[in-house]
C-alpha atoms as a PDB file:
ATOM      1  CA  UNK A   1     -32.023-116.684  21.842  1.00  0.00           C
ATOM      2  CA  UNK A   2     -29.302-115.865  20.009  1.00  0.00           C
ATOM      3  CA  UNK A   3     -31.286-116.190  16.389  1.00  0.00           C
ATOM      4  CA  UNK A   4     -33.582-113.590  18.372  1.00  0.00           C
ATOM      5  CA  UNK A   5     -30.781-111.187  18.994  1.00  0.00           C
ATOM      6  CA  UNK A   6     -29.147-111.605  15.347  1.00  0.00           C
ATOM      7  CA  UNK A   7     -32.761-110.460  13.771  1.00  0.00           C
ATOM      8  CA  UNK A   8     -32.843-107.565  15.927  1.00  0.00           C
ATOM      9  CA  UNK A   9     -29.670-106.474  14.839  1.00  0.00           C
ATOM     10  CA  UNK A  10     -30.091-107.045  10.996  1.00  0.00           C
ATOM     11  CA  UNK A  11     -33.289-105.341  11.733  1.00  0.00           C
ATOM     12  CA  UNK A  12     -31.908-102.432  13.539  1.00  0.00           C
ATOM     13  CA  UNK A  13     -28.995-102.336  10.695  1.00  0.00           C
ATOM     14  CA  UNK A  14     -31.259-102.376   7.478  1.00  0.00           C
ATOM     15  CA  UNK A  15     -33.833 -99.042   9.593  1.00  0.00           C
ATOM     16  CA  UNK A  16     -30.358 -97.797  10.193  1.00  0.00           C
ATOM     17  CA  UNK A  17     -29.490 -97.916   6.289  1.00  0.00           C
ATOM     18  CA  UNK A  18     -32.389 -96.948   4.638  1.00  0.00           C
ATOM     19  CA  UNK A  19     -32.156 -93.381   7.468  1.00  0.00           C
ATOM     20  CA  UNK A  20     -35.610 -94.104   9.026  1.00  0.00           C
ATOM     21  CA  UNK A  21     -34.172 -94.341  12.320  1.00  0.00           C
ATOM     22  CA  UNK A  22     -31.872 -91.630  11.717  1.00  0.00           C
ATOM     23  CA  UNK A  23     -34.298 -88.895  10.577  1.00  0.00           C
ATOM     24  CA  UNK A  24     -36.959 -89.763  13.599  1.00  0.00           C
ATOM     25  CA  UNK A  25     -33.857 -89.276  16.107  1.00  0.00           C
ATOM     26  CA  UNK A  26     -33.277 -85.731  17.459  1.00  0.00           C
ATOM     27  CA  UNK A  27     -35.616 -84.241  14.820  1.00  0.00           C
ATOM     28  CA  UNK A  28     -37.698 -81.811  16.504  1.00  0.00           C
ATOM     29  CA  UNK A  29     -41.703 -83.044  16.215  1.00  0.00           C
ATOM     30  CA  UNK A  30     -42.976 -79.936  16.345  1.00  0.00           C
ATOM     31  CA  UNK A  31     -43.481 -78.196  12.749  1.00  0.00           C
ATOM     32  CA  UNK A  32     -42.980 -74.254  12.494  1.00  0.00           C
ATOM     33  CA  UNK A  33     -45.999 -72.216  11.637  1.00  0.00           C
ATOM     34  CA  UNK A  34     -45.225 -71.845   7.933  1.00  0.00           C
ATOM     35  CA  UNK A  35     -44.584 -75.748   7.484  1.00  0.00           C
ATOM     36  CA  UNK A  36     -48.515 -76.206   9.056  1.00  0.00           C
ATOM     37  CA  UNK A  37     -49.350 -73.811   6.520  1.00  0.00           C
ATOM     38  CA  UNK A  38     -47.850 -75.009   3.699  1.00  0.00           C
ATOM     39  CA  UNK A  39     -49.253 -78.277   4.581  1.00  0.00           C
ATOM     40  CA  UNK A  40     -52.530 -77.360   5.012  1.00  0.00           C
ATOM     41  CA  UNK A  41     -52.783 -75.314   1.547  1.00  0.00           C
ATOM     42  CA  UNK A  42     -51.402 -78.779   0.247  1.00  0.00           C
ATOM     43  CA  UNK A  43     -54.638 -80.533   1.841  1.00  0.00           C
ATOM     44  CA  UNK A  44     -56.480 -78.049   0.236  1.00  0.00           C
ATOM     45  CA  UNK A  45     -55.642 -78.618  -3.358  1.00  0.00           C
ATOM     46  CA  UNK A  46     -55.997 -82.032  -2.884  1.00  0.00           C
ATOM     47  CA  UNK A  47     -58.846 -82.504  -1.258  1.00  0.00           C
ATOM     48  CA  UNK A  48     -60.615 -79.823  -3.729  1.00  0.00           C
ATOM     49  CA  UNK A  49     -59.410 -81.942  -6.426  1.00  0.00           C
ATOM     50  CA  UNK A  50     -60.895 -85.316  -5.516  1.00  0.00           C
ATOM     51  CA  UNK A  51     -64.155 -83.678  -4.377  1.00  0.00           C
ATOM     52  CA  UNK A  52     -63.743 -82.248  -8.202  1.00  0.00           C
ATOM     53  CA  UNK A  53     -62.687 -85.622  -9.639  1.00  0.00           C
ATOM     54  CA  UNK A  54     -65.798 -86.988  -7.600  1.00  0.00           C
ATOM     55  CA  UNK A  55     -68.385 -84.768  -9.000  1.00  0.00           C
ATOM     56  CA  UNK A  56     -67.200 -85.731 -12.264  1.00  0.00           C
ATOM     57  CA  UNK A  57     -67.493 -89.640 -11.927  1.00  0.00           C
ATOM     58  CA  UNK A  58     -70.929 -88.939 -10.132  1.00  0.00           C
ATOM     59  CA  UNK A  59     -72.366 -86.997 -13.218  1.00  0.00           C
ATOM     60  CA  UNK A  60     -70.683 -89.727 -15.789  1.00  0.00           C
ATOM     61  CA  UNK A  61     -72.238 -92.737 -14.042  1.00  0.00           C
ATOM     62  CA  UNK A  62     -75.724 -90.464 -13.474  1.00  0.00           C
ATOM     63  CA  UNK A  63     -75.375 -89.725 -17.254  1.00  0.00           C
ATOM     64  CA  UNK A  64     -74.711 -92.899 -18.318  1.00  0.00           C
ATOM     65  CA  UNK A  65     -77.420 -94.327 -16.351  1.00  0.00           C
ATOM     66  CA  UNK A  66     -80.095 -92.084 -17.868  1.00  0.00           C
ATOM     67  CA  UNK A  67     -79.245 -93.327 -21.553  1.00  0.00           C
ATOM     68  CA  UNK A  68     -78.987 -97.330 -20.241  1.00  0.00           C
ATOM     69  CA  UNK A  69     -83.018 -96.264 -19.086  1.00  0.00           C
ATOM     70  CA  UNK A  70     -83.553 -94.734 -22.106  1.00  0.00           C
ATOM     71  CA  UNK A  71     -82.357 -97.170 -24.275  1.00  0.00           C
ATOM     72  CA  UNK A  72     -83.871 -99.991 -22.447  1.00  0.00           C
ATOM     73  CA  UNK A  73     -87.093 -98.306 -22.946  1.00  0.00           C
ATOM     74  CA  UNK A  74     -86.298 -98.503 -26.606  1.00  0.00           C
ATOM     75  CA  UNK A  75     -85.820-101.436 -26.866  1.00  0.00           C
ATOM     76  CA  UNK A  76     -88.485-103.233 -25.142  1.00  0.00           C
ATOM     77  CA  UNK A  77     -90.669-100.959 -28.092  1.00  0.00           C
ATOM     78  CA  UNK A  78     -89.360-103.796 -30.254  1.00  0.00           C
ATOM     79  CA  UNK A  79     -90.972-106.384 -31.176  1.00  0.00           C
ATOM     80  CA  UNK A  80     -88.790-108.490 -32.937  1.00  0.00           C
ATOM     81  CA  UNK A  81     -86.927-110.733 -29.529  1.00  0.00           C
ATOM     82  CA  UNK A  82     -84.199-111.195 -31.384  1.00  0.00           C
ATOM     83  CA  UNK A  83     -83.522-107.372 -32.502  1.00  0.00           C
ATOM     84  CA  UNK A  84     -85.035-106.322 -28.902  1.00  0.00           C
ATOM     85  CA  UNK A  85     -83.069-109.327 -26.969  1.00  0.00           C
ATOM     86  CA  UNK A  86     -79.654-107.380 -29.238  1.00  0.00           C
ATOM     87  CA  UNK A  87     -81.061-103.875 -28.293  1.00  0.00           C
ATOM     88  CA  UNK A  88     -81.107-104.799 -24.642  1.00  0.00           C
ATOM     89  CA  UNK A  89     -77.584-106.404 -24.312  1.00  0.00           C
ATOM     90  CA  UNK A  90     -75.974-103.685 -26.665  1.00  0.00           C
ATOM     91  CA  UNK A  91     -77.910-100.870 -23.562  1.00  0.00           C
ATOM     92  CA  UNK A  92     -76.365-102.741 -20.783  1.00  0.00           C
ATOM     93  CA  UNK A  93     -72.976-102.965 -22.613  1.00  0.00           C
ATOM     94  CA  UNK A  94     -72.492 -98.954 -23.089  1.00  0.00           C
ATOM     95  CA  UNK A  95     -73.781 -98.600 -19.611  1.00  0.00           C
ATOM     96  CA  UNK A  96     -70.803-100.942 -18.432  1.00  0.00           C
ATOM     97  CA  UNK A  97     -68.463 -99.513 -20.765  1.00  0.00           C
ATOM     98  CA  UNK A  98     -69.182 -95.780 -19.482  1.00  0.00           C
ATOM     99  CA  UNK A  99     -68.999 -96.532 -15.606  1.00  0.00           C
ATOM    100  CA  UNK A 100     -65.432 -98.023 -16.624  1.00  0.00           C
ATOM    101  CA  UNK A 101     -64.115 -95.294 -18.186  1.00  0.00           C
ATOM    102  CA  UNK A 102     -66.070 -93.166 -15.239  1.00  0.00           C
ATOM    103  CA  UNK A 103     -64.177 -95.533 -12.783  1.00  0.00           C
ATOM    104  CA  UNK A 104     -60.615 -95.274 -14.851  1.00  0.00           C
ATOM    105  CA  UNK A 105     -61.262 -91.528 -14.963  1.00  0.00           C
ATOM    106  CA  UNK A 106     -62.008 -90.829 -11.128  1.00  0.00           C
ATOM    107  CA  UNK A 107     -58.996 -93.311 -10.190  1.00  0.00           C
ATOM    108  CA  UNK A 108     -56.698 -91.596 -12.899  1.00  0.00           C
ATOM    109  CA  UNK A 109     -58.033 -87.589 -10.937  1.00  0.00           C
ATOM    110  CA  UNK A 110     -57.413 -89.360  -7.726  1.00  0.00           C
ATOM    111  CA  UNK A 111     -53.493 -90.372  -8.383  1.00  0.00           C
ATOM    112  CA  UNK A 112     -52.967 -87.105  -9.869  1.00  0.00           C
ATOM    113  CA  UNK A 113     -54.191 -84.954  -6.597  1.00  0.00           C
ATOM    114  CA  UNK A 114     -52.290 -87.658  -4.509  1.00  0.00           C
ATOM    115  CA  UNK A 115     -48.685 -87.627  -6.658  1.00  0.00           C
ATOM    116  CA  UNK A 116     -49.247 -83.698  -6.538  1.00  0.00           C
ATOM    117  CA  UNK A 117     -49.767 -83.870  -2.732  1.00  0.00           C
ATOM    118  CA  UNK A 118     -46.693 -85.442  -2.100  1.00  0.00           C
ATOM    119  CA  UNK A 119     -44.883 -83.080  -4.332  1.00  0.00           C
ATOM    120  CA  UNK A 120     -46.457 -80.513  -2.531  1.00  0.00           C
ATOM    121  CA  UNK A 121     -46.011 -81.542   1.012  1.00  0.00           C
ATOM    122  CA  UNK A 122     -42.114 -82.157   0.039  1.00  0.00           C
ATOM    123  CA  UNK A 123     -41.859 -78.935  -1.441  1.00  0.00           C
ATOM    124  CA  UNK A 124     -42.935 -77.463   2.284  1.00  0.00           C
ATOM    125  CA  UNK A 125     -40.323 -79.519   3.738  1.00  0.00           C
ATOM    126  CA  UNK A 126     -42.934 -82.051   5.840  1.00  0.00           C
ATOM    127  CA  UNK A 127     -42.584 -85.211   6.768  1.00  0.00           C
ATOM    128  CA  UNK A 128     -45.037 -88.028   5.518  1.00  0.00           C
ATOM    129  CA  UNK A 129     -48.293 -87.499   6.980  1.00  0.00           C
ATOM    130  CA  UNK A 130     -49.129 -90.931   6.844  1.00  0.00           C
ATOM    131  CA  UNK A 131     -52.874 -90.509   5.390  1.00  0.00           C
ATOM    132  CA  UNK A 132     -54.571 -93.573   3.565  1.00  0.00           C
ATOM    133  CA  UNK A 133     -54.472 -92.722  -0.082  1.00  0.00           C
ATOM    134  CA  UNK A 134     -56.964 -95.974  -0.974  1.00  0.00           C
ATOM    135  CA  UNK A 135     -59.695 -94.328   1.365  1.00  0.00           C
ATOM    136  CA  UNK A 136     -60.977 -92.824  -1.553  1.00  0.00           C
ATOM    137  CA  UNK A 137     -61.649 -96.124  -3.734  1.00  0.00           C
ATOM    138  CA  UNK A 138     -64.495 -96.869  -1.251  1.00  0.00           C
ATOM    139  CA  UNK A 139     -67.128 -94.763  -2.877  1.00  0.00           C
END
């Protein structure tokens, strides 16, 4: 019982440190009209900006796609297996290659709107809003 009540209060001590408890206490947990809207113009140009970082991952991976087809078509026009079997891996290589950098790219776009978010959202004086910034990695 007692090791109970001794990790409560080195619990309670280390929230009490670090301010968490102290900024949820007495604050009022209603935001004024020009926090909400400072907020929401925050959401905005985030959301804008991974819809835009989207769109351009979508047309990299739909680009690189269409010259992995394309070149596959090529090569099976050889007739050499070795030289075609070369062609073929060499195809399939770019295409992984491009959907990387397509990947890097989008996750790169995706930080950025984030880190800018929180800048943002500081900058209006909020309080964490407690949204999952990994959502987006499920495409």
């Amino acid at each position: 019982m007692a090791k109970k009540i001794l990790i409560a209060l080195m619990t309670l001590a280390i929230l009490l440190s670090t301010g968490l408890i102290v900024k949820a206490v007495g604050k009022n947990l209603t935001d004024s009209a020009e926090v909400l809207t400072c907020v929401k113009a925050a959401v905005e140009k985030r959301e804008t900006a991974i819809q835009n970082a989207f769109d351009n991952y979508s047309t990299a991976v739909k680009s690189a796609l269409q010259t992995r087809k394309s070149e596959l078509l090529s090569a099976w026009d050889i007739a050499d297996r070795n030289q075609r079997r070369v062609a073929i891996k060499n195809a399939w290589n770019k295409f992984k290659e491009a959907k990387r950098i397509a990947a890097k790219n989008f996750n790169q776009a995706r930080l950025s709107a984030w880190k800018q978010f929180t800048i943002d959202r500081k900058n209006c004086k909020a309080l964490p809003t407690n949204e999952d910034q990994g959502i987006d990695l499920s495409f």
